[in-house]
Structures are given as C-alpha cells and as structure tokens.
Protein backbone atom coordinates (compact mmCIF):
# COMPACT_ATOMS: atom_id res chain seq x y z
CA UNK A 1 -6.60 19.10 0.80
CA UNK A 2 -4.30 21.08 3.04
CA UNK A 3 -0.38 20.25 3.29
CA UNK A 4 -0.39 17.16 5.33
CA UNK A 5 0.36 13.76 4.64
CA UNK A 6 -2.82 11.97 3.61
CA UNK A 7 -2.30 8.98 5.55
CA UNK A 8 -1.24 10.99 8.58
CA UNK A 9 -4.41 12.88 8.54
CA UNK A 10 -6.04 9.53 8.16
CA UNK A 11 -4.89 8.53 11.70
CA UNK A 12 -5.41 12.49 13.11
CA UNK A 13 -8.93 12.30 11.88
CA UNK A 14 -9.61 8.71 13.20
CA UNK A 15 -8.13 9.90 16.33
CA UNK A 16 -9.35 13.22 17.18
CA UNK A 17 -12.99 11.40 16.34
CA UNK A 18 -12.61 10.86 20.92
CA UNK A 19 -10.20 12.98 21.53
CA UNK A 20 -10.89 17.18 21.99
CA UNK A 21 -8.73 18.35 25.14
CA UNK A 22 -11.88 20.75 26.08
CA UNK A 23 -15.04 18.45 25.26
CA UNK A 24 -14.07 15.14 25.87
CA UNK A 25 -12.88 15.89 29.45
CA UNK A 26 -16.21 17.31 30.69
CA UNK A 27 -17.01 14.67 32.57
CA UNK A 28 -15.16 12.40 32.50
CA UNK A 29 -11.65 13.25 34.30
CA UNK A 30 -12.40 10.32 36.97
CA UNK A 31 -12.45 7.89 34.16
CA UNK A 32 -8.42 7.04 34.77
CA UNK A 33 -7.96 4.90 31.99
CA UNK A 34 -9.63 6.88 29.33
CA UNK A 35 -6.74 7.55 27.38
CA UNK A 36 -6.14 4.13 26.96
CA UNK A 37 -9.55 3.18 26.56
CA UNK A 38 -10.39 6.01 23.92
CA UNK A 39 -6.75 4.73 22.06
CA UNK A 40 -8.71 1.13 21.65
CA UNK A 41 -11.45 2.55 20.10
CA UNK A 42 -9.33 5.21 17.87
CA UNK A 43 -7.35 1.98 16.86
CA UNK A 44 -10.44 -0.25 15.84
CA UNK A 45 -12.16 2.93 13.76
CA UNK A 46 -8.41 3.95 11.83
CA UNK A 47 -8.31 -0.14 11.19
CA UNK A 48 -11.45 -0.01 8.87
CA UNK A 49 -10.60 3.75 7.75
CA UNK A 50 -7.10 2.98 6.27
CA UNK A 51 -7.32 -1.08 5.35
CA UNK A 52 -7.84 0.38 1.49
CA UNK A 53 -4.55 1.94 1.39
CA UNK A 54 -2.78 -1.22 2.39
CA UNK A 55 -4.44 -3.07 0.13
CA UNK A 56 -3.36 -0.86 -2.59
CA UNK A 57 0.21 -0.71 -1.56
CA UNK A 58 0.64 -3.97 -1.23
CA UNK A 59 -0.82 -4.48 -4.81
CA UNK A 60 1.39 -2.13 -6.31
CA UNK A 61 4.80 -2.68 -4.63
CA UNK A 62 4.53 -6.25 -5.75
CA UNK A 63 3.93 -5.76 -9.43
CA UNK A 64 6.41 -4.64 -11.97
CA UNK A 65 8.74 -7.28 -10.80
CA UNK A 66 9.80 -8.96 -14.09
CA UNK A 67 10.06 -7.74 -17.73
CA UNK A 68 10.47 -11.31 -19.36
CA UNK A 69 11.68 -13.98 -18.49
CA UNK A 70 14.87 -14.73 -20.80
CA UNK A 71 17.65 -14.41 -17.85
CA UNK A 72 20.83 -13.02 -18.89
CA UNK A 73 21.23 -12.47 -22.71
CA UNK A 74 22.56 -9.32 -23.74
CA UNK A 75 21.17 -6.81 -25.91
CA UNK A 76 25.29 -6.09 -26.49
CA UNK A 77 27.48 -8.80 -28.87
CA UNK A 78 30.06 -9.49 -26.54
CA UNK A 79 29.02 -8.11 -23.53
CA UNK A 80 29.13 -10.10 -20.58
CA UNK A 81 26.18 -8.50 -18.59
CA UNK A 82 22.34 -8.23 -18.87
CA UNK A 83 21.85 -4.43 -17.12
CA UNK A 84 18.63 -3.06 -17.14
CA UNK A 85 17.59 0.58 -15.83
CA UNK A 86 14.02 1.73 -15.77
CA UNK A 87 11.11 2.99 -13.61
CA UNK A 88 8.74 0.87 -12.93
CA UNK A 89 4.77 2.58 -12.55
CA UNK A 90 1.62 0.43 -11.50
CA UNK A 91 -2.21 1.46 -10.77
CA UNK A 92 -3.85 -0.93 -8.59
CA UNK A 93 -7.89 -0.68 -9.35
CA UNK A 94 -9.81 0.39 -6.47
CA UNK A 95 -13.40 -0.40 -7.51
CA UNK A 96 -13.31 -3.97 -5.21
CA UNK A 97 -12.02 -2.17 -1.87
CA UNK A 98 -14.68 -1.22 0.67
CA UNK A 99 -15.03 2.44 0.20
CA UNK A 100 -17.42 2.37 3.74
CA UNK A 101 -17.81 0.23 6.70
CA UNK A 102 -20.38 0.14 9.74
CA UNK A 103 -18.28 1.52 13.15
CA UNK A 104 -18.99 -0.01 16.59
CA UNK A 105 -20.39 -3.40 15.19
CA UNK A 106 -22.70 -1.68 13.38
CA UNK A 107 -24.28 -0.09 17.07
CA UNK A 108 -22.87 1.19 20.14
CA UNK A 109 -19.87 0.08 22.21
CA UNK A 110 -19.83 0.62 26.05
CA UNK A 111 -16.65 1.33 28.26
CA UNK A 112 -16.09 2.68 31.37
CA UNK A 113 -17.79 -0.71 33.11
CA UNK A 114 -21.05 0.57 30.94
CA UNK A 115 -21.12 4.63 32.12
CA UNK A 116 -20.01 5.53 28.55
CA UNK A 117 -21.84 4.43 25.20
CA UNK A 118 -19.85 5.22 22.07
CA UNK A 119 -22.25 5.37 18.83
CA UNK A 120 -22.72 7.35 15.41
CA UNK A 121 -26.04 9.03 14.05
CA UNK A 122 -26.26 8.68 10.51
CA UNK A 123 -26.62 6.73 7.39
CA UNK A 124 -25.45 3.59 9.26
CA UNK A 125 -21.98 3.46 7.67
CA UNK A 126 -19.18 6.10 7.68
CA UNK A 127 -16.48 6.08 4.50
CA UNK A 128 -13.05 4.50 4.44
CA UNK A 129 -10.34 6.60 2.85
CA UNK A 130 -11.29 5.59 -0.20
CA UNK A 131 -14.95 7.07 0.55
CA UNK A 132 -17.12 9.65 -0.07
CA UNK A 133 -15.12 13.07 0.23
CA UNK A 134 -17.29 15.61 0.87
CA UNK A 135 -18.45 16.32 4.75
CA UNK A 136 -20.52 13.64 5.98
CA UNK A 137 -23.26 13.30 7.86
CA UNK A 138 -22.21 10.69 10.14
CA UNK A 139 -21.57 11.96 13.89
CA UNK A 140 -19.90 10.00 16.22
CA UNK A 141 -21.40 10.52 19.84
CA UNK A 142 -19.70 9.95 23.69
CA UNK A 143 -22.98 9.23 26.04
CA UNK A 144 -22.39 9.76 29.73
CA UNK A 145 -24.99 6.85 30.87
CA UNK A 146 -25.04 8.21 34.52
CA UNK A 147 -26.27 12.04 33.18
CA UNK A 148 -27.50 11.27 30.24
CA UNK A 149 -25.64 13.59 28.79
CA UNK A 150 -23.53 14.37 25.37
CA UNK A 151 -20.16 14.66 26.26
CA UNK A 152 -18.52 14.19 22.77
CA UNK A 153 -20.30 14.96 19.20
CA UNK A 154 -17.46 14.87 16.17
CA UNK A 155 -18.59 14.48 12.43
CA UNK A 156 -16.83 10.95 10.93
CA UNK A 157 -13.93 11.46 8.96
CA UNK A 158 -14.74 11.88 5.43
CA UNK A 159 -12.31 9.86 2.55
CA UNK A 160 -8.91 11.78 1.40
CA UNK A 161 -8.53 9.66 -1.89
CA UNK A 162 -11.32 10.14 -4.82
CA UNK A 163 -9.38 7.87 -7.20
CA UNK A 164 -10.12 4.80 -9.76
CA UNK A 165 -6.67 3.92 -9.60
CA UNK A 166 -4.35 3.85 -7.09
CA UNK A 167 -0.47 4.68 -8.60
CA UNK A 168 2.92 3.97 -7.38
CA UNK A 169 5.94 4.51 -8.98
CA UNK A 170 9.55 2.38 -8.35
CA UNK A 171 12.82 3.33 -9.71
CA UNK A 172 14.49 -0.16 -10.32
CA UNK A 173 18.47 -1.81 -11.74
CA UNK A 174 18.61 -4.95 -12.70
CA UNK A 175 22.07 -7.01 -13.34
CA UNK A 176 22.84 -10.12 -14.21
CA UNK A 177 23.70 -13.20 -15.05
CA UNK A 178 25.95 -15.48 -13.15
CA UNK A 179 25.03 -19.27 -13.53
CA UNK A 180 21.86 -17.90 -15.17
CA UNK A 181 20.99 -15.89 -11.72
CA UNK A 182 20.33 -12.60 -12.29
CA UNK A 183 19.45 -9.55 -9.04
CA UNK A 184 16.74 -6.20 -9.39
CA UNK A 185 17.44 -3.61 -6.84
CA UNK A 186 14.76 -1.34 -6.06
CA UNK A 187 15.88 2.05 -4.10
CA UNK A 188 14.10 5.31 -3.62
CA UNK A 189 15.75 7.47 -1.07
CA UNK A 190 13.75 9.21 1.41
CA UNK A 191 13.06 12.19 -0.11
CA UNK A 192 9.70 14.64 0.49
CA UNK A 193 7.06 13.79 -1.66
CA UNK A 194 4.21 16.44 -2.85
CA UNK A 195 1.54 16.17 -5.30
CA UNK A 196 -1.67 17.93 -6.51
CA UNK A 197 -0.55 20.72 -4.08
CA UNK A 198 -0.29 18.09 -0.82
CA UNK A 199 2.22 17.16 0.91
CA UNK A 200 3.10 13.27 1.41
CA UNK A 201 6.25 13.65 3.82
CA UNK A 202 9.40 11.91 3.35
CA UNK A 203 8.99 8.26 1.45
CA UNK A 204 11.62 5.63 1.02
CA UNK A 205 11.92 2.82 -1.16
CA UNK A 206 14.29 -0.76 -1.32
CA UNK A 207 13.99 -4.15 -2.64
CA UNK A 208 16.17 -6.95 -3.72
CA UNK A 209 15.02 -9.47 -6.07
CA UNK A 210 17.00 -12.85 -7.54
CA UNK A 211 15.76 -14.86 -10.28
CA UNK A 212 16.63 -18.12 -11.74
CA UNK A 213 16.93 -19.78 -15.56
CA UNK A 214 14.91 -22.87 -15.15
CA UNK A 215 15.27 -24.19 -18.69
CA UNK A 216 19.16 -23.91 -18.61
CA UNK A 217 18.42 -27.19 -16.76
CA UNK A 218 16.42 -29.15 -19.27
CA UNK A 219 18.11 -30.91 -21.37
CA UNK A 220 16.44 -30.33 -24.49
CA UNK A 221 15.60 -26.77 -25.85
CA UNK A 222 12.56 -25.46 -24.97
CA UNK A 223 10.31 -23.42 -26.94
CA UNK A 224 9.84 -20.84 -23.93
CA UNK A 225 11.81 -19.41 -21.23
CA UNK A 226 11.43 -20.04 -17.51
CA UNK A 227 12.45 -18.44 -14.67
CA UNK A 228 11.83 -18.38 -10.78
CA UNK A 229 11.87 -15.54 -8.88
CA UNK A 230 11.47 -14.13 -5.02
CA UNK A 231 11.74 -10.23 -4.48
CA UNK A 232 11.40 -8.78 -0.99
CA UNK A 233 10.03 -5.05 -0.83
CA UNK A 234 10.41 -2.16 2.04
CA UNK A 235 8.55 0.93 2.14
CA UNK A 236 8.19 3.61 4.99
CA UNK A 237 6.65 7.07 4.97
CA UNK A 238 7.96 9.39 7.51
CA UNK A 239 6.55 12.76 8.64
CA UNK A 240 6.59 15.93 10.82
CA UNK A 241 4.93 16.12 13.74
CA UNK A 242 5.11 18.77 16.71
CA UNK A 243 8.78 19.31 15.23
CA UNK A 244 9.56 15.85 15.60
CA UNK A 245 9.89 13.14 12.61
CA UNK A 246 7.86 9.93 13.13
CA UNK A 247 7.90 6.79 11.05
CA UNK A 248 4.18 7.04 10.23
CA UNK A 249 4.01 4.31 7.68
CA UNK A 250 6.63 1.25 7.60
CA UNK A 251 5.57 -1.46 4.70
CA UNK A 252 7.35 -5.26 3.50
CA UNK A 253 6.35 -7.78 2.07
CA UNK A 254 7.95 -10.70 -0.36
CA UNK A 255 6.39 -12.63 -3.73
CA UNK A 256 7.47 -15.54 -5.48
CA UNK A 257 6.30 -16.24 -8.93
CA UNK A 258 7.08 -18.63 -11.47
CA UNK A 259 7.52 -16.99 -14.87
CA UNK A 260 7.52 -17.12 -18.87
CA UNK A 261 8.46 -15.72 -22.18
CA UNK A 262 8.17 -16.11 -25.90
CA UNK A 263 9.66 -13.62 -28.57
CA UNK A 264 8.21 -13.34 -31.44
CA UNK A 265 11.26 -14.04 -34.23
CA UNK A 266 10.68 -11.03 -37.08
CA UNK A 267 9.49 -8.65 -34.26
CA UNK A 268 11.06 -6.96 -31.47
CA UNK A 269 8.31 -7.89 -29.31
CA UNK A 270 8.42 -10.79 -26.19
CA UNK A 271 5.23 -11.81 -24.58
CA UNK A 272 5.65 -13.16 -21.10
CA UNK A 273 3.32 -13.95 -17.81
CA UNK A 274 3.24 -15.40 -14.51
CA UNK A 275 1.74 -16.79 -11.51
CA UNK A 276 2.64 -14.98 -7.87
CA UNK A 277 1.83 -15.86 -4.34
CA UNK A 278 2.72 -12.74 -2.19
CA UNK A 279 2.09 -11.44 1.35
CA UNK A 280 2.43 -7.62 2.16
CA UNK A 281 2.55 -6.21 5.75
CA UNK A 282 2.03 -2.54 6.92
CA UNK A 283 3.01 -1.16 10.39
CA UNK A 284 0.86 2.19 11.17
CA UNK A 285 2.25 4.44 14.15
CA UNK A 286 0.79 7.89 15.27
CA UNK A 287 1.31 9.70 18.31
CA UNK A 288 -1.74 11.90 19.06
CA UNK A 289 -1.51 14.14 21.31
CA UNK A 290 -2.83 13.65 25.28
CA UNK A 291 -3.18 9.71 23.83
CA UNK A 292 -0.31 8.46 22.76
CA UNK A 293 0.35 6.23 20.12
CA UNK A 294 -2.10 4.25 17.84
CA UNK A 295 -0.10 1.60 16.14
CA UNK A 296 -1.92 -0.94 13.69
CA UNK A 297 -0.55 -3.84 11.50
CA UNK A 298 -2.81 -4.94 8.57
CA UNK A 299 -2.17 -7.28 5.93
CA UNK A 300 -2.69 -6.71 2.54
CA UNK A 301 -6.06 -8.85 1.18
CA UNK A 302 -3.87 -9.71 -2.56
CA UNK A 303 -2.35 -13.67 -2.18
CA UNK A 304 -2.53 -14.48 -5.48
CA UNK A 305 -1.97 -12.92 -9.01
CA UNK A 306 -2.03 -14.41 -12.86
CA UNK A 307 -0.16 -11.82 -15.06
CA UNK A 308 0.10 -11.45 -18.67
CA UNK A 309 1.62 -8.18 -20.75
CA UNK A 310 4.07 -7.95 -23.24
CA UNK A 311 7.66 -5.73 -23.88
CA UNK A 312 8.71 -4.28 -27.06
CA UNK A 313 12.80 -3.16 -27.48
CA UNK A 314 13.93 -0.50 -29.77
CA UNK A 315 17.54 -0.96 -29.82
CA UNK A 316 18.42 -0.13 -26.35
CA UNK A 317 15.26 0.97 -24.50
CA UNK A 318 12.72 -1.56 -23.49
CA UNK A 319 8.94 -0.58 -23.17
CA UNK A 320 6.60 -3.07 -21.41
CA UNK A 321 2.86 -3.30 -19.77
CA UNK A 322 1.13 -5.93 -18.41
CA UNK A 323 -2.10 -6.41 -16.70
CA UNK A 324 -2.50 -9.11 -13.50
CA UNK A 325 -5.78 -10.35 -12.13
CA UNK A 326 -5.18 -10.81 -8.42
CA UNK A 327 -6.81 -12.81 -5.53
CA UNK A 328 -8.61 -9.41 -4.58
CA UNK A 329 -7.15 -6.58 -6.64
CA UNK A 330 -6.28 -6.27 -9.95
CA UNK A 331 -3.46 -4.21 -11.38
CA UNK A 332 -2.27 -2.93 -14.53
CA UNK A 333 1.89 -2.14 -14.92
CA UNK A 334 3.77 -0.48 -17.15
CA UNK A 335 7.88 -0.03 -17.49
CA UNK A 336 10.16 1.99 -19.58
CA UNK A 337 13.88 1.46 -19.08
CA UNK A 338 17.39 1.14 -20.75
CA UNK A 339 18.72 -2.16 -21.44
CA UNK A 340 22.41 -3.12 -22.42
C-alpha cells in the first residue's frame, strides 16, 4: 500500500467512488445540488466501508485496563506508593466483523428527483476494509435516466486491512493509593506513525482511569480482592492533506467494570477477571476535494465483556495476559511493565 494513512484512503476511496472532476460533470452541471447530494451517498457507502475499524478500536482501547485487582500494596517494604509503568498491547479478533456489505439497499438509489440512478454491477456485495484486497470486480455506475447514458463507472474500493487480528498498543502509569483509590494515565503524544512501509499520520493517545478497594469496606477479610473501576479513553488520528493537517479520526469512549483477584500464596502468580459495560464513539471527517467534507459518527458494536487472564511478578517487573469474550468482539491482552 502506498504512503497514506489507511483510514484516510478509506474515506478518499469511498469518496472519489462519485466524484471525478472530468467524468462526473458530463452531464450533469445543471444538477445544483450535486455536491451535496453525491456527499450523502459518499457518506452512506464510507459508513459500511469503515464500521470494522471502529469496532476494532473500540475493542482494543478498552482492554488492558486493569492488571489485578489488589489496590495499593506495594511491591516496596515501606514504600508508600503502588506505581506501575508498562505498555499495554491488545488484538481484537476480526473473524465476527462484516468483511462485505450490499451498497444502495442492495439495488439502485435515485436522486436528482429520479434523472440519476446510482447502482453497482457485480457480485452483489462490495468489501468493507476488512475485505477482500485485491481489485474487485464490483463497479459502481451514475445513470443519466433522461439519456440513458453512463456518466460515472468507478471500480468499488477494495479492503486496506488483510488481518486476523487487529493490534493496538497503549503506553500506560498507574499510581496509587489514597483511601484505597488508586489513578492509570494513558498518554501517547501525537507523533507520526508508520508501519509495514505505510504511513498512518500523526496519532495521539490519553486516558484517565480511577479505581476503588471494595473489600477495604467489608468487615471481615475476604478471600479475594475487589475493586471498581471507570476509565475514559481519547484517541485522534490526524493527517496531511493538500498541505493542510486535518483531524481525520477523533475516538472516546468510557468502561466500567467490576473486578477480582486471587494470588496464589507459594507462587508469584495472581489470577484476576472482570465484567465491563463500555460504549466507544468515533468521529470521521474528510474534506474531499470539489465536495467538501464527509463526517460520520459510528458506535462501536462491543457493550459487554467477561475477562479472565492472569499476571506473574519477578521482583519488580510484572507480566500479564488475559483473554475477554465480548458482546460482539473478542480480545486477547497482554502487559509488561515495572512495578514498585
């Protein structure tokens, strides 16, 4: 793939599918609102094309949020502070996202008060980004009803991503604990991002997450620790376009789980799980050129997760993985950090 951001071709591709400054105004230049009108149908078509990616995002930025969940104990004798430093690196499976959809309602759409029909020739559905990779044979077709003839033929975007497993790494400091409250801040700053020989623009990370000892509270000892968390996540991709910088890609989203962890007493090992309920937004915004802008929001399709791994400490550095079965997408997380 050539040095461009793959989610910024995602919207150039989706775009430029009704928009060629020498073919698609044959025709067609009395049409006044056709900019607008080709921007609605750009929009619906980069909706299906990209959904995958925010559905992976969303899965990924809200995992690796908790290691245990023993709040605030010290690796240290004597010192007053649980600090943790680590990276935290999840792969959200991709086998239940749609990898193809049917355009146009699975037909034609009309506009223009019916002198244009918009359709595709093909298979019957065209890939998502997450789809086939090589050049389809999908074309999308412009119909001037009043000629009958072709005034726009454009293959269908093919997919940018031919992956099993969808990765995202997060940088993340953890400090605590005061009344048996402890905070994880999550910072990446924008910085360019290239990999595999591609280009991924400038990408910027922050969160903030507070958790609470639960069993502090009971008043006999417990054979487990408990804990209660809510984290709130950022993420925004920014690129280049025409010389200018645009925020293509602006991502939150915030998760609340409920948390616990046994060690195991002659071992160095604590196994610990959860149960989540998050909610992860993405704003899309591309200016195309002679359009305008296409701007989406999607939601990411994970609600619920059920999470269960284990971490293993070797005097100071902490190791830990742990696999959660979501409401639509599963992930698997691993961590590797310093803890004092």
């Amino acid at each position: 793939m050539h040095r461009t951001s793959a989610f910024t071709l995602a919207f150039v591709l989706a775009g430029l599918l009704f928009v060629s400054p020498v073919h698609a105004q044959r025709g067609l230049d009395d049409l006044s609102d056709l900019g607008e009108t080709l921007q609605r149908l750009s929009k619906g078509y980069a909706d299906n094309y990209v959904q995958p990616v925010t559905d992976a995002f969303g899965a990924g930025v809200n995992s690796g949020l908790f290691r245990s969940a023993d709040v605030g104990n010290s690796v240290i004798p004597g010192f007053p502070f649980d600090v943790y430093a680590g990276v935290s690196v999840s792969g959200t499976f991709t086998s239940s996202m749609k990898t193809s959809f049917r355009p146009f309602g699975g037909g034609s759409e009309t506009f223009g008060d019916g002198r244009f029909t918009v359709t595709y020739e093909g298979s019957g559905e065209v890939p998502t980004v997450l789809g086939q990779t090589e050049p389809t044979n999908e074309d999308i077709v412009i119909i001037d009803n009043q000629t009958g003839e072709t005034v726009l033929r454009e293959k269908a975007p093919q997919g940018l991503l031919d992956t099993r497993v969808a990765p995202l790494i997060i940088p993340q400091v953890g400090v605590g604990s005061i009344a048996g409250t402890d905070v994880q801040l999550r910072y990446f700053p924008k910085s360019k991002l290239s990999w595999g020989g591609s280009s991924y623009g400038k990408v910027g990370v922050f969160g903030l997450a507070v958790r609470h000892d639960i069993d502090q509270w009971v008043p006999a000892p417990l054979p487990i620790n408990i804990a209660v968390q809510g984290a709130w996540n950022q993420f925004s991709l920014e690129n280049e376009l025409q010389g200018q910088t645009q925020e293509v890609l602006d991502a939150s989203g915030w998760a609340f789980n409920l948390q616990a962890s046994k060690g195991v007493p002659v071992l160095p090992v604590i196994f610990y799980g959860g149960l989540q309920y998050e909610k992860f937004n993405v704003n899309y915004d591309y200016t195309l050129p002679n359009i305008g802008d296409i701007s989406l929001a999607q939601t990411a399709a994970n609600r619920f997760r059920g999470l269960a791994g284990f971490s293993v400490s070797l005097a100071v550095v902490r190791f830990n993985v742990d696999y959660a079965i979501g409401s639509a997408n599963n992930v698997v997380t691993a961590g590797l950090g310093v803890r004092l």
